[in-house]
Structure formats: C-alpha cells, structure tokens
Protein backbone atom coordinates (compact mmCIF):
# COMPACT_ATOMS: atom_id res chain seq x y z
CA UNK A 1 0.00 0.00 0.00
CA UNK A 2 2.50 2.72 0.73
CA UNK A 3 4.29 2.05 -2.82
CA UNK A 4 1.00 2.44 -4.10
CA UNK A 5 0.49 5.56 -1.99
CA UNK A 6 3.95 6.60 -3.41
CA UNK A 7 3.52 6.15 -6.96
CA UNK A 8 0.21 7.63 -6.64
CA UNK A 9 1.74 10.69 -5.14
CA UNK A 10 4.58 11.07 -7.24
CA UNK A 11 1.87 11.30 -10.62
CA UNK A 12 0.45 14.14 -8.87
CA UNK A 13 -2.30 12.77 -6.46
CA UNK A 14 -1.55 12.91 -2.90
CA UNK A 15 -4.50 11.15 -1.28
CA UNK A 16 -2.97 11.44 2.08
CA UNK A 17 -2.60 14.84 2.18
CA UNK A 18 -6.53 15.04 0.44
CA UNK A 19 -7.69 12.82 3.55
CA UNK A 20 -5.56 15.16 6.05
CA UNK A 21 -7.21 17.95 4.80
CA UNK A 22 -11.07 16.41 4.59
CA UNK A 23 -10.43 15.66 8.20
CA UNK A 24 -9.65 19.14 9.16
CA UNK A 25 -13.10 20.27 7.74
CA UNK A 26 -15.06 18.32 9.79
CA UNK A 27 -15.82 20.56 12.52
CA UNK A 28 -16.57 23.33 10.38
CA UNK A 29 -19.02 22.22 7.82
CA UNK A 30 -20.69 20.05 11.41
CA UNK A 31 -21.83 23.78 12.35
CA UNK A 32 -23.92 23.98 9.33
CA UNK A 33 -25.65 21.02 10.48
CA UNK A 34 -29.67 20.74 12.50
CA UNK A 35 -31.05 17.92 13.41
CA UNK A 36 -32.18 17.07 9.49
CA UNK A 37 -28.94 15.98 8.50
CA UNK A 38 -28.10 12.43 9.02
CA UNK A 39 -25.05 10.14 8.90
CA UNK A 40 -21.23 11.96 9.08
CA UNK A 41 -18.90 13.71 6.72
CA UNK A 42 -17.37 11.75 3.58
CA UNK A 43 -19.38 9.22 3.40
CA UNK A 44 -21.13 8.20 -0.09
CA UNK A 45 -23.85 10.29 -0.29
CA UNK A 46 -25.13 13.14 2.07
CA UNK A 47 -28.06 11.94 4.16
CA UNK A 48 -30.56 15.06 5.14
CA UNK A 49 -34.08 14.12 6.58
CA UNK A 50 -36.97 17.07 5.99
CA UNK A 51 -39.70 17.92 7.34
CA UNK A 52 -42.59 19.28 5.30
CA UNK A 53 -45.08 19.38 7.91
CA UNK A 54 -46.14 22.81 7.47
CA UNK A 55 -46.59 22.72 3.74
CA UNK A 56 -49.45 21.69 2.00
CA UNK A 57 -47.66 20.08 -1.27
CA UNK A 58 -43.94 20.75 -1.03
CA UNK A 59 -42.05 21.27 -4.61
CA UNK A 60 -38.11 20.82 -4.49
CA UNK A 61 -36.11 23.34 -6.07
CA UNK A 62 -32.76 22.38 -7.47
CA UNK A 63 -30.36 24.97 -8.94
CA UNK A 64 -26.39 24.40 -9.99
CA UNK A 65 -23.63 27.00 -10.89
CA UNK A 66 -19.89 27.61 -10.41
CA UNK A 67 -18.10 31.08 -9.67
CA UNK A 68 -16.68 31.62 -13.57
CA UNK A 69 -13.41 33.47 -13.85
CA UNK A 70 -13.80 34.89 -10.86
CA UNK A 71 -11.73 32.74 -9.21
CA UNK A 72 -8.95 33.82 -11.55
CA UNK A 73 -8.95 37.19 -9.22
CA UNK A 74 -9.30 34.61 -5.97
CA UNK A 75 -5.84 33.46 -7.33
CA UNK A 76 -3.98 36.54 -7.89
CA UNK A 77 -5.22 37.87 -4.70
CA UNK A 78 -4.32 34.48 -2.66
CA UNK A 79 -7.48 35.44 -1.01
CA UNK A 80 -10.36 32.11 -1.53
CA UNK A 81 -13.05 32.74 1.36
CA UNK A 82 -15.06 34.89 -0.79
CA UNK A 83 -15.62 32.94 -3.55
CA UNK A 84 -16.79 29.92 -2.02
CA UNK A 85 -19.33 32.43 0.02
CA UNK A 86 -20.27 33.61 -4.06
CA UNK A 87 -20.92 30.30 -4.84
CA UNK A 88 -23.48 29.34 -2.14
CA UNK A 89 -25.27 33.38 -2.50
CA UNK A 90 -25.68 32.74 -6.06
CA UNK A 91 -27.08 29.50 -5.24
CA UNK A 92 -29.34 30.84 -2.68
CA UNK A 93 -30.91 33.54 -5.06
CA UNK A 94 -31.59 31.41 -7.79
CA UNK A 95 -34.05 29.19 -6.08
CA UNK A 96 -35.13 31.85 -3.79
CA UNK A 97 -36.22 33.85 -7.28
CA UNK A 98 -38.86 30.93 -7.32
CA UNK A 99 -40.26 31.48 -3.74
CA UNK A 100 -37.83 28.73 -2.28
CA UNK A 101 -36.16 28.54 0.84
CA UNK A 102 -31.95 25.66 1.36
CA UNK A 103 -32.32 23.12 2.80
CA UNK A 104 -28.74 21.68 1.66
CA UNK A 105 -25.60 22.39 -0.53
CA UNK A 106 -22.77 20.21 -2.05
CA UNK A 107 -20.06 21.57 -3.55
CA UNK A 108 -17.40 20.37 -6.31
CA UNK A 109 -13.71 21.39 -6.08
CA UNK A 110 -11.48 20.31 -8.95
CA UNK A 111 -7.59 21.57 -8.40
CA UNK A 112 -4.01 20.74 -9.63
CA UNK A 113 -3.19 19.67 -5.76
CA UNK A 114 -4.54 20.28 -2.99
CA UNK A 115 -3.17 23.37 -1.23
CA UNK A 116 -3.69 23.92 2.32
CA UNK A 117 -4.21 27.55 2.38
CA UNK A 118 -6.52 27.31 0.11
CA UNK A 119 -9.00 24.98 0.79
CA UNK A 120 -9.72 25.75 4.25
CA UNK A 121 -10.09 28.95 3.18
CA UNK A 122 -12.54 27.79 0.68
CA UNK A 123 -14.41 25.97 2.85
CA UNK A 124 -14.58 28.25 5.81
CA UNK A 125 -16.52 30.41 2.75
CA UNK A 126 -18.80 27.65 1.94
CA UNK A 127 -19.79 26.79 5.28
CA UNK A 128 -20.01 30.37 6.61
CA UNK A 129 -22.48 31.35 3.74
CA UNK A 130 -24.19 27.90 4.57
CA UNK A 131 -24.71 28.85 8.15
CA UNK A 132 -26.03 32.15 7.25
CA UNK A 133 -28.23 30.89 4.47
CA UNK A 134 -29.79 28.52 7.25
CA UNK A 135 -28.66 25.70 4.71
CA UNK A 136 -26.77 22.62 5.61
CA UNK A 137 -23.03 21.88 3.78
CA UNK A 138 -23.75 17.73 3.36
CA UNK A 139 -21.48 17.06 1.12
CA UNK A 140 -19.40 17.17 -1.41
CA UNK A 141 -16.61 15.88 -4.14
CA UNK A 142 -12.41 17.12 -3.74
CA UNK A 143 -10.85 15.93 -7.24
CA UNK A 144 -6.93 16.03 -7.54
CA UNK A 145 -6.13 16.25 -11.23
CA UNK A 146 -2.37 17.10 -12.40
CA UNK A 147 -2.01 17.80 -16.17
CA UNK A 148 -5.95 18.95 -16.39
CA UNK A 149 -5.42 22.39 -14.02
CA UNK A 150 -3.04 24.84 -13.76
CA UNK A 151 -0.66 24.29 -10.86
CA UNK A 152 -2.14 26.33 -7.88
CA UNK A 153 -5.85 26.62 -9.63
CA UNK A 154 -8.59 24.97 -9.12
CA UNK A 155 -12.35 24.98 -10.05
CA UNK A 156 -15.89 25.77 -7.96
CA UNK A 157 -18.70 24.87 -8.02
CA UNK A 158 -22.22 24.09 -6.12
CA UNK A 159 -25.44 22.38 -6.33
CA UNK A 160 -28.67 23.69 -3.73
CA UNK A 161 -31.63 21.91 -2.99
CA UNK A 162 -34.57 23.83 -1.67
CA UNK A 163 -38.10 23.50 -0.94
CA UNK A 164 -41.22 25.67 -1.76
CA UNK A 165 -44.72 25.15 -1.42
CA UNK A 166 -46.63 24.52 -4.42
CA UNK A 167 -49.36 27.28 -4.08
CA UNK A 168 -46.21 29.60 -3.31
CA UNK A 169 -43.84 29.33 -6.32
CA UNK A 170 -43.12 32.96 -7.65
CA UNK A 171 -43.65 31.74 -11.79
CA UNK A 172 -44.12 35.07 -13.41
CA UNK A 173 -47.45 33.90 -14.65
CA UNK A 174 -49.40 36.87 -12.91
CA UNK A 175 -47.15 39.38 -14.48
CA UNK A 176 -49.44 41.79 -16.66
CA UNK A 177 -49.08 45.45 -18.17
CA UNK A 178 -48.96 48.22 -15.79
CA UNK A 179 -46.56 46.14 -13.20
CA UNK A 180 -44.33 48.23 -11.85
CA UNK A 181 -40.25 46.76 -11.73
CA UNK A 182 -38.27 47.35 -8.42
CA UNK A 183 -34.61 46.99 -8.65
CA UNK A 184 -32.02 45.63 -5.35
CA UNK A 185 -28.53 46.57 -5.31
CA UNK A 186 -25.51 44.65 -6.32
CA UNK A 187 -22.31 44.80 -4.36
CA UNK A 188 -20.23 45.13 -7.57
CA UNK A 189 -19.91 42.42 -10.90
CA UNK A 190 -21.15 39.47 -8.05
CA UNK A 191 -19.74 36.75 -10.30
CA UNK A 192 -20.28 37.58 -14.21
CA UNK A 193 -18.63 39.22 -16.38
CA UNK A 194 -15.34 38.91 -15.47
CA UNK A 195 -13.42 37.51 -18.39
CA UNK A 196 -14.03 41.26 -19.91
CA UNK A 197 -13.24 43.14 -16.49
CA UNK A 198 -10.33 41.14 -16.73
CA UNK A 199 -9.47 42.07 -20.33
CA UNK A 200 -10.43 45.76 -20.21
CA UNK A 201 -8.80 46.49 -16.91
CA UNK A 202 -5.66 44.00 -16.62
CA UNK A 203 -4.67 43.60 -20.60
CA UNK A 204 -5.99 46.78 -22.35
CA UNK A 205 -5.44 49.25 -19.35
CA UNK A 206 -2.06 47.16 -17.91
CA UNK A 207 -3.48 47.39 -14.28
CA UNK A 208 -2.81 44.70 -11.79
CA UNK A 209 -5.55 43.40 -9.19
CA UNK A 210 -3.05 45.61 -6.60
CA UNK A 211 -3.61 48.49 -8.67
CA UNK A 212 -6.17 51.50 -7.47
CA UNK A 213 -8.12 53.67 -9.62
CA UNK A 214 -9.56 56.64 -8.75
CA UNK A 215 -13.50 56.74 -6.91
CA UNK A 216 -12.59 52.97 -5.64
CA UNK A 217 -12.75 52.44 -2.19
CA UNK A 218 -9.77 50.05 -2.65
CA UNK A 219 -7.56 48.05 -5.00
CA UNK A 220 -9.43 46.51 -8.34
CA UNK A 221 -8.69 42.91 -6.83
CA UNK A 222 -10.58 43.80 -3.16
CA UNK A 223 -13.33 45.40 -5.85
CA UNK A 224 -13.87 42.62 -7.83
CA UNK A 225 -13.72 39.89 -4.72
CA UNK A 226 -16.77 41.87 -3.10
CA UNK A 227 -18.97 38.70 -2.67
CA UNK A 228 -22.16 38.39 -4.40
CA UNK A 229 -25.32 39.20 -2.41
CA UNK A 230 -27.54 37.12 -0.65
CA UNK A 231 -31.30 38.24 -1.06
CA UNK A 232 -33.36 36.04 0.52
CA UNK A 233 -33.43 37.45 3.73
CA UNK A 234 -34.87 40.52 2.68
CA UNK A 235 -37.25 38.80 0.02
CA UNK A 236 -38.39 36.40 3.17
CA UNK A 237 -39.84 39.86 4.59
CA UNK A 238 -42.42 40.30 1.78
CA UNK A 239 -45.83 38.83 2.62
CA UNK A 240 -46.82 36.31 0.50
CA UNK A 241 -48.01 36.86 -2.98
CA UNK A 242 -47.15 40.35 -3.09
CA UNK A 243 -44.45 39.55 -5.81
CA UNK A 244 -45.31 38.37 -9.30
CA UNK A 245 -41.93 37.44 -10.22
CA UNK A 246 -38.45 37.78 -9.14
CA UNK A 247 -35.32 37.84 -11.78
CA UNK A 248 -31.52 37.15 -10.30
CA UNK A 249 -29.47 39.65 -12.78
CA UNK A 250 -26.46 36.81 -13.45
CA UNK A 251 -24.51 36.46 -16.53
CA UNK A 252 -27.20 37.81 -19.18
CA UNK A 253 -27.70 41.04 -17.46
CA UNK A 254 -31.68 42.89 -17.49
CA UNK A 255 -31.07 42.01 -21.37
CA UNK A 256 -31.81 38.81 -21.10
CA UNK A 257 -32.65 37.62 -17.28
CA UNK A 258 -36.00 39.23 -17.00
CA UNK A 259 -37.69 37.82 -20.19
CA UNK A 260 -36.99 34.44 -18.09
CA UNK A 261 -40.26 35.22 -16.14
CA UNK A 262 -41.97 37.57 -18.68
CA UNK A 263 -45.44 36.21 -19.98
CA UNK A 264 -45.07 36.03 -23.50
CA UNK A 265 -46.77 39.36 -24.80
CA UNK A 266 -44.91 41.55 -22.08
CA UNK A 267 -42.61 43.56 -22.58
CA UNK A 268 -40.13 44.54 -19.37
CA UNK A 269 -38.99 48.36 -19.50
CA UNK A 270 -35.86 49.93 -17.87
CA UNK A 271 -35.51 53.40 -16.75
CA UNK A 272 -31.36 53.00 -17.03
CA UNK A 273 -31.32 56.74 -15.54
CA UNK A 274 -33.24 55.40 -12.54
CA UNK A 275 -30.86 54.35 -10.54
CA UNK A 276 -26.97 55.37 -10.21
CA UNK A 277 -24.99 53.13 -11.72
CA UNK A 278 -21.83 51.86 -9.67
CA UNK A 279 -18.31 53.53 -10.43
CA UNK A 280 -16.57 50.18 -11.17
CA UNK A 281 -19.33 50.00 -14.39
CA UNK A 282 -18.45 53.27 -15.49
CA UNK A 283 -14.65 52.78 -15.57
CA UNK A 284 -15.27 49.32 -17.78
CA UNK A 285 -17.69 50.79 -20.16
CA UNK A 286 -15.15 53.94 -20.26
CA UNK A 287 -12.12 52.16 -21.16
CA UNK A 288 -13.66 49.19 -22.85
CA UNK A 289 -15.24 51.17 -25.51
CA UNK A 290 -18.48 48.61 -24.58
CA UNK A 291 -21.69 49.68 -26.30
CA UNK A 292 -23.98 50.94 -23.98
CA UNK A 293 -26.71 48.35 -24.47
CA UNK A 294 -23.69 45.40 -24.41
CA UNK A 295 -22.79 46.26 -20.73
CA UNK A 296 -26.09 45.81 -19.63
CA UNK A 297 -25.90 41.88 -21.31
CA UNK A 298 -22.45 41.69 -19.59
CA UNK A 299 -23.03 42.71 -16.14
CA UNK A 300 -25.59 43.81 -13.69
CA UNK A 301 -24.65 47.43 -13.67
CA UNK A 302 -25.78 47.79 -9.89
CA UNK A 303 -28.93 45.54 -9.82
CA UNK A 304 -28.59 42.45 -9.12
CA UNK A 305 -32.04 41.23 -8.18
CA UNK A 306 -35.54 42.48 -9.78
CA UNK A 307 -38.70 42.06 -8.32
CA UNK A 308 -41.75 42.94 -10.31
CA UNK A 309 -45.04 44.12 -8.54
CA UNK A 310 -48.70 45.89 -9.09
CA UNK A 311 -48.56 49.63 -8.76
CA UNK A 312 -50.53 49.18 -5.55
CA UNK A 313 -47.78 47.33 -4.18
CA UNK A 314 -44.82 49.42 -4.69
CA UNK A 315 -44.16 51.67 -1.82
CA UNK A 316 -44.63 48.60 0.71
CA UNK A 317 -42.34 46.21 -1.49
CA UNK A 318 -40.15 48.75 -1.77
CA UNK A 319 -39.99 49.36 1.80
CA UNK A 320 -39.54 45.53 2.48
CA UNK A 321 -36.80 45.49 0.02
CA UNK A 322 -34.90 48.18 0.38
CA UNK A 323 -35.18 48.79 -3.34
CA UNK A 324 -36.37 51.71 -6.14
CA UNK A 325 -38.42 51.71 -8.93
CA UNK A 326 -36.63 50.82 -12.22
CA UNK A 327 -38.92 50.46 -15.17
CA UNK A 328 -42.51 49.00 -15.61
CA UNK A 329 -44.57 46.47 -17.85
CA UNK A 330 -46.21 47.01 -21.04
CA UNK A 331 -47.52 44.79 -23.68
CA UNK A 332 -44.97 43.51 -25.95
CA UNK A 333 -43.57 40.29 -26.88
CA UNK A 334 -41.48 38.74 -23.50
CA UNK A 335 -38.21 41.29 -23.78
CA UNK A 336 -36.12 43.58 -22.17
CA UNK A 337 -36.55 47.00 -23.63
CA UNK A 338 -33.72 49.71 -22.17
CA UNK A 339 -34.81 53.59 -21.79
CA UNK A 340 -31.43 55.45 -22.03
C-alpha cells in the first residue's frame, strides 16, 4: 500500500494529504448542520431528513452554478473565502427567485493539488455562507487532477436543494401590463462578467488586481472579490403573494434575465437613468469602448435582483426590500426594452 500511496503521489495525487485535509473540515461544515442531516462527513452520499409538515404540497427546487473566472482574481489575490461564500449566495438567489427557501448544498472542487491555504479557506466560505443561508453543507466531491489544471488553480462549483410550497412558487405567470419593476442593489460584478473586467482592466489598461483607480474604495482585486449578495433574507420579509416574479441579474444582465419570467406578450422596461450606476461600471464601459446596451448583457450594472409588482404594491415592497423603482410592464412580446 505505501508504494502504491507513493507512486500515486509522485503522478500528482496525494491522497494522504486530500484525507488530512477532509479531516480538518469536519468541525466546520458540522456547524452547518440541525437535526435534518443524518449520517457523518465523507461518506457516499449526504443523508438530510426534511420535514414538510407545514406545507401543504412541497415542490423541491434544485439549482447548480460555479463562480466563472472569478476565481482567476481569488488566485492573484491568494485570497479564496469569498468565492466559495459567491458560490453558495448565487445559489441561494436562484431558487429563492422561485419562492424557495436551502435546505442543503454540495459543492465540487477540482484543483491541480490540494493546497492547504486554500481549501480551508474555501471551505470556511462555503460553510459560513451555509450557516447564514440557514442551509446545511452535506457534502461534497475534492478531485486532484495534475495535467488537467493549472498548478495552484482549481475549479468551484455548487449544487442547492430547496423546498417551496406549491401554491407559493413565484412563476411570473401573474405578471401583466402596468406592473411596476423594483430593482435591489448589487455589491459590484457578483460573479459575471469577469473575463471582460479582466481584459479591459488587466490587458488593455495594464493594471494589476493591486492596482487602485480613482473613486474605488480600494484596490481593483478587493473590488472585484466583493462577494455576491444574498437576497433572501430581505425577500423572506415580503408577505406572500405580493411579488409576481423575481429575476436574479447573473450572466445575461436585465437584457436577457428578465424575459426568463416575462409572460409572453410583455414587454419589461428599464428606466437606465433610474438608478446610479456603480463607479466600477463606469470605468469598464469607459475604457472598454463597450456599447452601452452590451454592458447591460455583460453585467448587472448595480442591480442584481428584480422584483416585479402591481402599482398598488410598490411603496410597501419597496420598503420591504430596500429597493427603487426601475422600469414597468407594457404589452410587448417577453423582452427587455432599455430607456437610455
């Protein structure tokens, strides 16, 4: 066994060291644990045991993603915590757009080799955003792969289950003309668009991530590792059926995220001048030379969640949600129109 362990090792694969580490985690991904969650850590399969009693006719919600090139920032900076926290948010908001709350999370890492620093810092990210999520961290799959990564890199990503009653799900399907949309904040890009931040800023302007710029609170890397937002808590705070539909702004942009819950002969209008677009936009579309319309595709440009409501509704949801009014419905054919 230990020439096996040795040879194994020597190609690139050191599953001691991968068992060291697992064993390390323990503790912390335990705390995302309740009582639901059954068996241990690294066994076959995650075991998690729910209870629907207070639902009616409970519909799971299932939702998968990974961070993007994102993580190529996580590298530079040698900073990882955040990222696995972006992975679970973005997670988290794209059930939650359907009226769903976690109920668990597994994750995938695929690296070069296993690096200490690294991974714990990963998973202190995953299991923090867990814990605040109220979700439970059951599992998950640690793949050592020399020759298919780049030594020190590694790849992210997540898969959330969550639950919803039936007679609750947020579809869109009430959406009619004279809706009025509500925009949330963003805390920056979140987790698309980076392979052009990366372009504009680090090969077309010659900037590193240690690099400040002018109007930024701090470096571009510390900018662009600002982890994505978690909405849920605030969209838990809006009685039920006061929203008609709810749009995470992810890769896709207003362009093409909100005709995901548009009935088919509305239209979704956006005031762009509504709202004050954030500085770090701005400097990309600047020295990008992006068409207007593009960046909107691209990134979120400072909204990353929309929640559409009747006019009578607005000044409550709004008040629940900490958000502004962005643009309305009309009859049209299921797109995005922008007002510039």
């Amino acid at each position: 066994m230990t020439n096996k362990r040795t040879s194994y090792a020597r190609a690139g694969v050191d599953v001691d060291l991968g068992n060291r580490l697992k064993r390390r985690i323990q503790s912390l991904v335990s705390q995302t644990h309740g009582p639901q969650v059954l068996g241990k850590i690294g066994g076959f399969g995650g075991l998690f045991a729910p209870n629907f009693s207070r639902m009616r006719e409970p519909v799971l919600v299932a939702s998968i993603d990974s961070v993007g090139t994102k993580l190529k920032i996580a590298f530079a900076m040698n900073k990882h915590d955040t990222v696995g926290a972006d992975l679970v948010n973005h997670c988290v908001n794209d059930i939650a757009v359907l009226g769903a709350r976690p109920l668990f999370f597994l994750d995938y890492i695929g690296c070069e080799k296993l690096e200490r620093q690294s991974f714990d810092q990963l998973l202190r990210g995953l299991s923090r955003a867990c814990r605040s999520a109220g979700c439970a961290l059951i599992g998950g799959e640690t793949a050592q792969m020399p020759g298919l990564y780049r030594k020190g890199e590694y790849d992210l990503a997540g898969c959330m289950v969550g639950v919803v009653d039936r007679a609750k799900i947020i579809d869109g399907s009430k959406i009619k003309p004279g809706d009025v949309i509500l925009g949330l904040a963003s805390n920056g890009l979140h987790t698309n668009g980076y392979s052009l931040a990366r372009k504009i800023l680090f090969e077309k302007m010659r900037l590193k991530p240690s690099s400040k710029i002018d109007n930024l609170p701090g470096t571009i890397g510390e900018e662009f590792l600002r982890v994505h937002k978690n909405y849920q808590p605030l969209l838990t705070k809006v009685p039920s059926g006061m929203i008609k539909g709810l749009a995470h702004i992810t890769g896709g942009g207003l362009i093409d995220n909100l005709p995901r819950i548009l009935p088919k002969k509305c239209d979704a209008i956006i005031e762009t001048r509504s709202w004050r677009v954030p500085h770090i936009f701005q400097i990309l579309q600047r020295n990008g030379d992006v068409d207007p319309a593009e960046m909107y595709q691209v990134f979120n440009m400072g909204i990353g969640m929309v929640a559409i409501v009747s006019k009578r509704d607005t000044k409550p949801t709004m008040s629940f949600l900490r958000g502004k009014q962005i643009g309305y419905i009309e009859p049209g054919a299921g797109k995005t129109r922008l007002v510039f």
